[in-house]
PDB file of N, CA and C in Angstrom:
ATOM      1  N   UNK A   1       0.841  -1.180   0.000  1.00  0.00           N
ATOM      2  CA  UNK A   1       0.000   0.000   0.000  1.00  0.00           C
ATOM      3  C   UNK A   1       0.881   1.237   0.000  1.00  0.00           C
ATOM      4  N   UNK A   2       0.187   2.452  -0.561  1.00  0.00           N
ATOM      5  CA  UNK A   2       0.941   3.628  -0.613  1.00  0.00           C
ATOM      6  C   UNK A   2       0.501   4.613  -0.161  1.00  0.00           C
ATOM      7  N   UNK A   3       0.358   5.866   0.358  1.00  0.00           N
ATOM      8  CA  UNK A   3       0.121   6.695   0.744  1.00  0.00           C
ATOM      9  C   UNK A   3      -0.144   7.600  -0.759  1.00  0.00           C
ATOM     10  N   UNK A   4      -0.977   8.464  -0.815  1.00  0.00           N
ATOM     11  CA  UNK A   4      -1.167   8.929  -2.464  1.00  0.00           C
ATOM     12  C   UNK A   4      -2.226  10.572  -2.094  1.00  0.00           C
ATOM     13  N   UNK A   5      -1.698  11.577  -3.157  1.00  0.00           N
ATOM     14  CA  UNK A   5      -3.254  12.283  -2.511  1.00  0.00           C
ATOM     15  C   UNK A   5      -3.814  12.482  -4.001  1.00  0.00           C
ATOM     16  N   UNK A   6      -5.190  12.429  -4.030  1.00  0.00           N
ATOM     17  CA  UNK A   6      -5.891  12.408  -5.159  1.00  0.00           C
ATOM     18  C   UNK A   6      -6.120  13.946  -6.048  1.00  0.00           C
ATOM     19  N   UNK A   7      -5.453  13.850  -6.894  1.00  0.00           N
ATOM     20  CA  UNK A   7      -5.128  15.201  -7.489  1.00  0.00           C
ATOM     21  C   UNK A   7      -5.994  15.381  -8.832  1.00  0.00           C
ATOM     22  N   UNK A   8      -6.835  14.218  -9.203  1.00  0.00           N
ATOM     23  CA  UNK A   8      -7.715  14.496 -10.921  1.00  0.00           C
ATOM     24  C   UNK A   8      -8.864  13.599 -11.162  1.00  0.00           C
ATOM     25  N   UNK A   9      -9.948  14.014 -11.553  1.00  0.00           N
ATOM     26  CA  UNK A   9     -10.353  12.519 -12.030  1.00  0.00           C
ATOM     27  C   UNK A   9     -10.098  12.215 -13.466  1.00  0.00           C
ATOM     28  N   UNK A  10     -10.186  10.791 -13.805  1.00  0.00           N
ATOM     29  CA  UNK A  10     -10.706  10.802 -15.349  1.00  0.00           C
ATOM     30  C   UNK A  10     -11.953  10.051 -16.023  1.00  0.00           C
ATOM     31  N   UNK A  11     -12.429  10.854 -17.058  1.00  0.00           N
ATOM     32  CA  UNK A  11     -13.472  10.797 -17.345  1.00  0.00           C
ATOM     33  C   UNK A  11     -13.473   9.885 -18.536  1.00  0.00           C
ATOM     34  N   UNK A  12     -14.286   8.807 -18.565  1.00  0.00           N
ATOM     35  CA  UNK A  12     -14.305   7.627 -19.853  1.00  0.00           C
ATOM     36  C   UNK A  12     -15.496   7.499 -19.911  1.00  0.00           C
ATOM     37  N   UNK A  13     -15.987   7.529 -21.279  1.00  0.00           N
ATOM     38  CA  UNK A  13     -17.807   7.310 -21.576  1.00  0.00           C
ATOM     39  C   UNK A  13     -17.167   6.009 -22.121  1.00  0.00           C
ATOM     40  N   UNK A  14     -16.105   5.144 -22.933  1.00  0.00           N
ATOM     41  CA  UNK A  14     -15.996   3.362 -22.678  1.00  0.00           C
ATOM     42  C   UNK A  14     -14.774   3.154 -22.232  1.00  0.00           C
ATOM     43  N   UNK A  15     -15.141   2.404 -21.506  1.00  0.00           N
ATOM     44  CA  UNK A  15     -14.043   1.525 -20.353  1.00  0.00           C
ATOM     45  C   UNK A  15     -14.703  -0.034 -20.146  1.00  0.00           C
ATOM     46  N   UNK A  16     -13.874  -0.674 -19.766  1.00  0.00           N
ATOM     47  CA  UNK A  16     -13.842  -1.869 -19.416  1.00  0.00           C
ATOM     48  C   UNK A  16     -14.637  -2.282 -18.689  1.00  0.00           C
ATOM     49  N   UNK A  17     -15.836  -3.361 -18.847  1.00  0.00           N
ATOM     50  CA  UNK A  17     -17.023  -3.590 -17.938  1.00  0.00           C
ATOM     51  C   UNK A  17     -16.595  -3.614 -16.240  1.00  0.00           C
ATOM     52  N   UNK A  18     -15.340  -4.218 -16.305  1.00  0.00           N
ATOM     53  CA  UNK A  18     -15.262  -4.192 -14.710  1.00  0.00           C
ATOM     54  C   UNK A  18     -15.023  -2.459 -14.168  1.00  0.00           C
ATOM     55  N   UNK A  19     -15.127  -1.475 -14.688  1.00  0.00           N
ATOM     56  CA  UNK A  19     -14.937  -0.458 -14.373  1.00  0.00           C
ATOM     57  C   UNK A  19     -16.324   0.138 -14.072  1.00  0.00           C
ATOM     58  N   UNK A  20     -17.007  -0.306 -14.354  1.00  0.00           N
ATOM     59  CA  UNK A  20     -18.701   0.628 -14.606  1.00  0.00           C
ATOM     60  C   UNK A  20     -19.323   0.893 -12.931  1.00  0.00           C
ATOM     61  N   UNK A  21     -19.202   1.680 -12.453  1.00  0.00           N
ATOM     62  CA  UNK A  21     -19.745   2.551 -11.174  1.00  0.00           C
ATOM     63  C   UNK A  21     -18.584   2.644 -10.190  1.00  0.00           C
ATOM     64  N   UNK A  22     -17.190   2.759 -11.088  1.00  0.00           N
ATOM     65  CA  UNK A  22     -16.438   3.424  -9.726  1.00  0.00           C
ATOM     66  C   UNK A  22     -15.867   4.390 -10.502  1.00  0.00           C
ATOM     67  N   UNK A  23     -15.353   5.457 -10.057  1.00  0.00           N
ATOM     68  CA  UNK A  23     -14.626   6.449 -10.481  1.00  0.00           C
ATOM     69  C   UNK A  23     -12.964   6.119 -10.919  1.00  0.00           C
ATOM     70  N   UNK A  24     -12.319   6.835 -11.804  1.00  0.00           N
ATOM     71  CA  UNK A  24     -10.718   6.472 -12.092  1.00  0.00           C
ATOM     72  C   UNK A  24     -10.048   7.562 -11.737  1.00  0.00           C
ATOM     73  N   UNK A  25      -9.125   7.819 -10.851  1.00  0.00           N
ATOM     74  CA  UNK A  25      -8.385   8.787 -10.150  1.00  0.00           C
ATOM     75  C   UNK A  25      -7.158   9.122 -10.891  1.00  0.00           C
ATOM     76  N   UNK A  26      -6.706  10.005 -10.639  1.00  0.00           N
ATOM     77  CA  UNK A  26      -5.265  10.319 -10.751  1.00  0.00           C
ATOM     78  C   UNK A  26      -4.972  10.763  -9.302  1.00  0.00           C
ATOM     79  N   UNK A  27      -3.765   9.890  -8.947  1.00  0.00           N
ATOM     80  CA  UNK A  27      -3.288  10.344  -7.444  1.00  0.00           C
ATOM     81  C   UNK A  27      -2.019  10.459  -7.919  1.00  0.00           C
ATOM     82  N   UNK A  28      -1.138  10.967  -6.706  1.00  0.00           N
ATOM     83  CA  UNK A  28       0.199  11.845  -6.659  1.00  0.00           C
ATOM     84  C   UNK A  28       0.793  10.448  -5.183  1.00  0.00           C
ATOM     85  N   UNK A  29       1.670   9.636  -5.801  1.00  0.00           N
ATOM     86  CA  UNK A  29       2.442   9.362  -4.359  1.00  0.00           C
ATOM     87  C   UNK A  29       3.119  10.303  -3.661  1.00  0.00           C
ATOM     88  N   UNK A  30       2.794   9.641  -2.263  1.00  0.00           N
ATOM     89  CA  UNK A  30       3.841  10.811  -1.059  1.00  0.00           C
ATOM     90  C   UNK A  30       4.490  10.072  -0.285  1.00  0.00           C
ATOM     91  N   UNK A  31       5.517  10.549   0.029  1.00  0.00           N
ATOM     92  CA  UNK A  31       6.483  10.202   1.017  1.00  0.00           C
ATOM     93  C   UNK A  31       5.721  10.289   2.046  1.00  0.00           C
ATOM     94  N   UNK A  32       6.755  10.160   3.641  1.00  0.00           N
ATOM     95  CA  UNK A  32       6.471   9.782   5.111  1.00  0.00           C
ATOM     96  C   UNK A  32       6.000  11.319   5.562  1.00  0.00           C
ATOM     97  N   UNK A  33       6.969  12.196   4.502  1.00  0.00           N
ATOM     98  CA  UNK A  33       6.541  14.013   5.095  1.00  0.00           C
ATOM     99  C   UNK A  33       5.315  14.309   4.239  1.00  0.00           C
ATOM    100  N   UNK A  34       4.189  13.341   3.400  1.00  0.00           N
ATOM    101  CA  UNK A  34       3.135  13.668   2.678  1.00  0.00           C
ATOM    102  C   UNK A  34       3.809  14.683   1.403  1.00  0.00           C
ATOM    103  N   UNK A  35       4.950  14.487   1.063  1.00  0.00           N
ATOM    104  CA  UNK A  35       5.581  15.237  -0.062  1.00  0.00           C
ATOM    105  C   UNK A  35       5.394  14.431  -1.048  1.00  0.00           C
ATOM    106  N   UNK A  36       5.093  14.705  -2.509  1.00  0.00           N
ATOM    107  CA  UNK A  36       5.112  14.461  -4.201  1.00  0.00           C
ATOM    108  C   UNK A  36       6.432  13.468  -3.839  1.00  0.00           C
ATOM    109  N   UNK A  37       6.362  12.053  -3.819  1.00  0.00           N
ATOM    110  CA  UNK A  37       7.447  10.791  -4.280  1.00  0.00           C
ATOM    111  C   UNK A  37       7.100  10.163  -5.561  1.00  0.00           C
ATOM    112  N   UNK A  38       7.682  10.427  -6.820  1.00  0.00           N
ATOM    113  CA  UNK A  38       7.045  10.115  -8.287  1.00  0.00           C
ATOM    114  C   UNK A  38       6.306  10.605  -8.867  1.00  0.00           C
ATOM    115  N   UNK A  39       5.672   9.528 -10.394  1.00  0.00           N
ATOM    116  CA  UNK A  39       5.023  10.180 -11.119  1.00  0.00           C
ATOM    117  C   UNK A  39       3.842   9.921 -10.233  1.00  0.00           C
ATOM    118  N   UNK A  40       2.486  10.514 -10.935  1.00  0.00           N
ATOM    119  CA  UNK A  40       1.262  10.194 -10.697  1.00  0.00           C
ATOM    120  C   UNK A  40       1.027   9.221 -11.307  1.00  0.00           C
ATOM    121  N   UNK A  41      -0.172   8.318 -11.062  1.00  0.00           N
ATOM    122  CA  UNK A  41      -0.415   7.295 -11.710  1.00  0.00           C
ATOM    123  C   UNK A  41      -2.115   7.041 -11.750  1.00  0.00           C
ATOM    124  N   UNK A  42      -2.704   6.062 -12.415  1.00  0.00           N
ATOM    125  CA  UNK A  42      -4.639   6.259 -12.015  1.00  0.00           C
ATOM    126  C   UNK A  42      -5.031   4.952 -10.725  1.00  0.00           C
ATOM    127  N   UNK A  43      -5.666   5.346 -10.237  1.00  0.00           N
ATOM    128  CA  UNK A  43      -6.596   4.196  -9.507  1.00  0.00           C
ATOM    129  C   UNK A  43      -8.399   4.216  -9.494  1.00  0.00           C
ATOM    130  N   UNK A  44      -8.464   3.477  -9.100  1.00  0.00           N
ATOM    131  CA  UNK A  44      -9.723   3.242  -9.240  1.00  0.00           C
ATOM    132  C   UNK A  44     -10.105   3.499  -7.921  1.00  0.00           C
ATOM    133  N   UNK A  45     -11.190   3.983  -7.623  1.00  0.00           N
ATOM    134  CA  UNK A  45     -11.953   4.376  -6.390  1.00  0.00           C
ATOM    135  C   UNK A  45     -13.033   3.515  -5.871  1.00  0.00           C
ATOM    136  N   UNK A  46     -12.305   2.801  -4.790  1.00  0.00           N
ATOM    137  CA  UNK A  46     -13.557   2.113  -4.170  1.00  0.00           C
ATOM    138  C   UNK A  46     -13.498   2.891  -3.068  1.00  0.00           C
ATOM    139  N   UNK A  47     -13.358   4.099  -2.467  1.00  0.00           N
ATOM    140  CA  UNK A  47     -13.091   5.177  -1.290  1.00  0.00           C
ATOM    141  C   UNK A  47     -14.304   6.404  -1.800  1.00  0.00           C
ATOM    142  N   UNK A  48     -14.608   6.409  -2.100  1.00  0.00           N
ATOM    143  CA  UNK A  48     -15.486   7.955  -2.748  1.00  0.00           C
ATOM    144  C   UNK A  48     -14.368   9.104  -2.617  1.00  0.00           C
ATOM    145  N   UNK A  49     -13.316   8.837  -3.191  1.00  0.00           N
ATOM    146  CA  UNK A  49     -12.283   9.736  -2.707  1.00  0.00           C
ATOM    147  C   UNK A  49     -12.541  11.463  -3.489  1.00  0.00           C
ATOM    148  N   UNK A  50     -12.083  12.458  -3.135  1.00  0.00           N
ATOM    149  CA  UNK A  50     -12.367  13.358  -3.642  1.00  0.00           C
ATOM    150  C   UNK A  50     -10.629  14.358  -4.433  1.00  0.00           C
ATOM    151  N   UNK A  51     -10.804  14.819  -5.583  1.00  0.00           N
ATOM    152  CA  UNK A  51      -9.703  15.481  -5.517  1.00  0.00           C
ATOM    153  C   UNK A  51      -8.985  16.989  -4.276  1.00  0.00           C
ATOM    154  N   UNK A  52      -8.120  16.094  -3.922  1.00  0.00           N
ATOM    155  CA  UNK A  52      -7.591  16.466  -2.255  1.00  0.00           C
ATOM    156  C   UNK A  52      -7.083  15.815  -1.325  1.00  0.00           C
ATOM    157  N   UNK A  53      -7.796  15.021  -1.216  1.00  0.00           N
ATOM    158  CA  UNK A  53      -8.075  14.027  -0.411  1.00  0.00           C
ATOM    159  C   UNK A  53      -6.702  13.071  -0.375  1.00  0.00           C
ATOM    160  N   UNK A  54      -6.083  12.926   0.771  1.00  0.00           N
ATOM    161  CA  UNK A  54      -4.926  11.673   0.947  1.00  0.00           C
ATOM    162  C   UNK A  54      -5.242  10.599   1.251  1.00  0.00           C
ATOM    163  N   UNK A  55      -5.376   9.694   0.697  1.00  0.00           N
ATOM    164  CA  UNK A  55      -5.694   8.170   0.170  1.00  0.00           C
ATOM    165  C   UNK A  55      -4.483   6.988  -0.072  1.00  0.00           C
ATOM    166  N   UNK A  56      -5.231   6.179   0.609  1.00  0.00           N
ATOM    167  CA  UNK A  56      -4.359   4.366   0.618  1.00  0.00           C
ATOM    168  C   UNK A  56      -4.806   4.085  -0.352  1.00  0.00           C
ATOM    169  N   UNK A  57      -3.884   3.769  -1.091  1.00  0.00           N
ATOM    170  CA  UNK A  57      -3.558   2.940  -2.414  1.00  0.00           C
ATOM    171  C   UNK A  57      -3.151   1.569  -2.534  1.00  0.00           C
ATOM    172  N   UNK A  58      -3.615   0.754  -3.059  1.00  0.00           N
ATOM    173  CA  UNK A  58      -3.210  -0.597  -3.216  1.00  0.00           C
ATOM    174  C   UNK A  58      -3.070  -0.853  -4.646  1.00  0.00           C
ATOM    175  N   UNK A  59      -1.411  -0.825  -4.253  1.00  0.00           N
ATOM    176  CA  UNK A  59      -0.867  -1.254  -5.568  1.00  0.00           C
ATOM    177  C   UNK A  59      -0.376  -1.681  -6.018  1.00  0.00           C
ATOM    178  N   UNK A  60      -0.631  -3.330  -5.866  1.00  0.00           N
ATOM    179  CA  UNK A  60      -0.862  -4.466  -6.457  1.00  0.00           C
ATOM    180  C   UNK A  60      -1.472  -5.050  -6.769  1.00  0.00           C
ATOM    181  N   UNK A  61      -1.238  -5.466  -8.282  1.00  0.00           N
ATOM    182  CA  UNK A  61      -2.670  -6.538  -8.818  1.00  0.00           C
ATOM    183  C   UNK A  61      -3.417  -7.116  -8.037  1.00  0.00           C
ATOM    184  N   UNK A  62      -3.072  -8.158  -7.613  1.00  0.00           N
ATOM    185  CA  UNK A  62      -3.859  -9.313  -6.779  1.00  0.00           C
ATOM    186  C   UNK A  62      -4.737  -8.653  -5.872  1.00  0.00           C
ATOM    187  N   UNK A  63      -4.184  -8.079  -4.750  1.00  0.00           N
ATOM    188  CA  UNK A  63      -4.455  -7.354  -4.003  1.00  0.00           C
ATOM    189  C   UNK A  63      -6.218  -6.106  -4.448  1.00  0.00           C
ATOM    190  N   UNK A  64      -5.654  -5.751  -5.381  1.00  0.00           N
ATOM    191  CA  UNK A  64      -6.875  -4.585  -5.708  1.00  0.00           C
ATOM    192  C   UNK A  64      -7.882  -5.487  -6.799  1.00  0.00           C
ATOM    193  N   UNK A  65      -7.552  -6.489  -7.493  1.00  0.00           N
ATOM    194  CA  UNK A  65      -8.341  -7.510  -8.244  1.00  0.00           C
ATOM    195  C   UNK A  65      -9.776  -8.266  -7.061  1.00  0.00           C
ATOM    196  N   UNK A  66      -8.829  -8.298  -6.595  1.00  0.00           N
ATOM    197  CA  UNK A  66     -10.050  -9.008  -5.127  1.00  0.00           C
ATOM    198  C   UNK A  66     -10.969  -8.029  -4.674  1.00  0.00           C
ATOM    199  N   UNK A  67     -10.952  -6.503  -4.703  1.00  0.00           N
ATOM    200  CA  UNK A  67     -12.043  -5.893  -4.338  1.00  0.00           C
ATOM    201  C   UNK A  67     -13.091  -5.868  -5.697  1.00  0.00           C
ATOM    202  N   UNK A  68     -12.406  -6.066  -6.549  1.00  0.00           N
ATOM    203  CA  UNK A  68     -13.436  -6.302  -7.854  1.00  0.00           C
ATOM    204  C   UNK A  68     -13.936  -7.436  -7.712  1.00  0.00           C
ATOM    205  N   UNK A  69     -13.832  -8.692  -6.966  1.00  0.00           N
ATOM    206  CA  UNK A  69     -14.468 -10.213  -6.946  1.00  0.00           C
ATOM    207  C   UNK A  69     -14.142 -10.599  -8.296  1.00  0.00           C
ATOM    208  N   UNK A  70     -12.785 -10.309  -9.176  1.00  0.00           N
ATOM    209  CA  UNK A  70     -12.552 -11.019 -10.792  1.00  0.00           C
ATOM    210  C   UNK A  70     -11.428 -10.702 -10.901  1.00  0.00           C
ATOM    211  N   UNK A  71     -10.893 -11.792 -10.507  1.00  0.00           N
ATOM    212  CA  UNK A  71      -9.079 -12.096 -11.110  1.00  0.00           C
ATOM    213  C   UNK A  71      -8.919 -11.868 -12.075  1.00  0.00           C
ATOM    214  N   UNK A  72      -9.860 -11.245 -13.192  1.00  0.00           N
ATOM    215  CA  UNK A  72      -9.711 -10.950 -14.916  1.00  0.00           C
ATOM    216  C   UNK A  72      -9.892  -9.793 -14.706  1.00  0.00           C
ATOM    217  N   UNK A  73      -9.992  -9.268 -14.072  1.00  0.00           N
ATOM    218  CA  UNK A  73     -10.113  -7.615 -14.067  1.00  0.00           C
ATOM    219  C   UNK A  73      -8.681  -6.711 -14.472  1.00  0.00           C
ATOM    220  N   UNK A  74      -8.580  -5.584 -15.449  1.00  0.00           N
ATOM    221  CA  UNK A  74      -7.486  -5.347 -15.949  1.00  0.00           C
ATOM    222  C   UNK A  74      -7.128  -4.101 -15.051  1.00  0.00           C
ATOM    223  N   UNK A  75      -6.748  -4.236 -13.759  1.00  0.00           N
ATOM    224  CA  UNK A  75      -6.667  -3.294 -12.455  1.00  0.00           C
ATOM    225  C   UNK A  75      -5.308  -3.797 -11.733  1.00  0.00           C
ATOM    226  N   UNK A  76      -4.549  -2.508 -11.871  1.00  0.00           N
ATOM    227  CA  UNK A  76      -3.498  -2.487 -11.179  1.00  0.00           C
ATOM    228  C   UNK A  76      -3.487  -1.550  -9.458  1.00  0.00           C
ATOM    229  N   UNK A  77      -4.142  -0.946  -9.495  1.00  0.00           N
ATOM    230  CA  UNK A  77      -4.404   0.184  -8.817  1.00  0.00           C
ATOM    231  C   UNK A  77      -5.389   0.873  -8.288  1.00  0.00           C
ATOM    232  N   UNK A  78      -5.924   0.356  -6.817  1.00  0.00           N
ATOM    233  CA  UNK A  78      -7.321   0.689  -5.954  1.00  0.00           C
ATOM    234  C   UNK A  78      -7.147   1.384  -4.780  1.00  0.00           C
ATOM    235  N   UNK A  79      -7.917   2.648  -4.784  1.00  0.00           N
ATOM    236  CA  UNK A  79      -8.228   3.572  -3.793  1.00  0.00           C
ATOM    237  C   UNK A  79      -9.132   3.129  -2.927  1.00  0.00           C
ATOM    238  N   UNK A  80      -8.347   2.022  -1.843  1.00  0.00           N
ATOM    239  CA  UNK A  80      -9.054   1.903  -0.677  1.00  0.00           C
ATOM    240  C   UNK A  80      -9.445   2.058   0.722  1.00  0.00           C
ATOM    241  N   UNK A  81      -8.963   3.868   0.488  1.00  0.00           N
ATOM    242  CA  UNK A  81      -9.630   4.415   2.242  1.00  0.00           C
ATOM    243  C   UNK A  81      -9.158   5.579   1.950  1.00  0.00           C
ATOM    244  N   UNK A  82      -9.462   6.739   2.398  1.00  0.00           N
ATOM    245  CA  UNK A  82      -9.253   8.001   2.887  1.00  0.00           C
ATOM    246  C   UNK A  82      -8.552   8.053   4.495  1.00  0.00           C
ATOM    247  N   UNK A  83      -7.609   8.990   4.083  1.00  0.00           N
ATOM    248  CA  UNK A  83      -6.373   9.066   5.234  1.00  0.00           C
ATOM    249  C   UNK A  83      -7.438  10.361   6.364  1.00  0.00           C
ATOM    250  N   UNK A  84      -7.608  10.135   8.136  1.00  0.00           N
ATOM    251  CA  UNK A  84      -8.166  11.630   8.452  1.00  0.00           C
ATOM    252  C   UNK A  84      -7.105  11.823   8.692  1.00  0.00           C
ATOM    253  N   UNK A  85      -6.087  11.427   9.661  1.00  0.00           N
ATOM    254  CA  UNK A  85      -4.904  11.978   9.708  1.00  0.00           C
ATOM    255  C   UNK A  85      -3.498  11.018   9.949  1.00  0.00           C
ATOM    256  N   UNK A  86      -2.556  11.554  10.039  1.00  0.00           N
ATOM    257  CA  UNK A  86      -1.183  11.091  10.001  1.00  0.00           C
ATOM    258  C   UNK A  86      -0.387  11.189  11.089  1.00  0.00           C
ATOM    259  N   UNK A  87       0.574  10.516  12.188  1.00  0.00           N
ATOM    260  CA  UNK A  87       0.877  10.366  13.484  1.00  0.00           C
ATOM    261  C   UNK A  87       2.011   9.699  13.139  1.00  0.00           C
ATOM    262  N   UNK A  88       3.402  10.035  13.194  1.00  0.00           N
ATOM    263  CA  UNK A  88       4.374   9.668  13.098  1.00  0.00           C
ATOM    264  C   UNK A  88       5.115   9.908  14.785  1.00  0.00           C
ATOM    265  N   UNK A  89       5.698   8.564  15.022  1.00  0.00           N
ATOM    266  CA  UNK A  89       6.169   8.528  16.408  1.00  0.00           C
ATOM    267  C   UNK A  89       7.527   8.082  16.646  1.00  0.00           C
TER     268      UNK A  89
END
């Protein structure tokens, strides 16, 4: 999982049946200080995430395939939770 904050959506009138009622994100990875670590990349939103919003990312196949219930699903990348806050100790 990654730490990510959701910076875009994108908009597809056709996409891939396993895509149909979740949103496709563009998030920004962050480091431990919530700083820009890389490119951006898309995920899919099973979070109702909003652009802003700092979000857990799961990003690995297997891993984010299983919230779809279809190992054929062509998903690398799932937005699964909204961050409220951050506590480093």
């Amino acid at each position: 999982m990654k730490l990510a904050k959701a910076v875009g959506n994108i908009q597809a009138t056709i996409k891939h049946e396993a895509y149909r009622g979740h949103k496709i994100m563009i998030v920004q990875p962050l480091d431990e200080n919530l700083q820009p670590d890389g490119a951006t990349f898309l995920a899919v939103d099973f979070a109702q995430a909003g652009p802003g919003d700092i979000v857990i990312v799961a990003v690995e196949g297997n891993a984010s395939r299983q919230l779809f219930m279809d190992n054929n699903a062509p998903v690398h990348s799932v937005i699964e939770g909204i961050v409220d806050s951050v506590e480093r100790g």
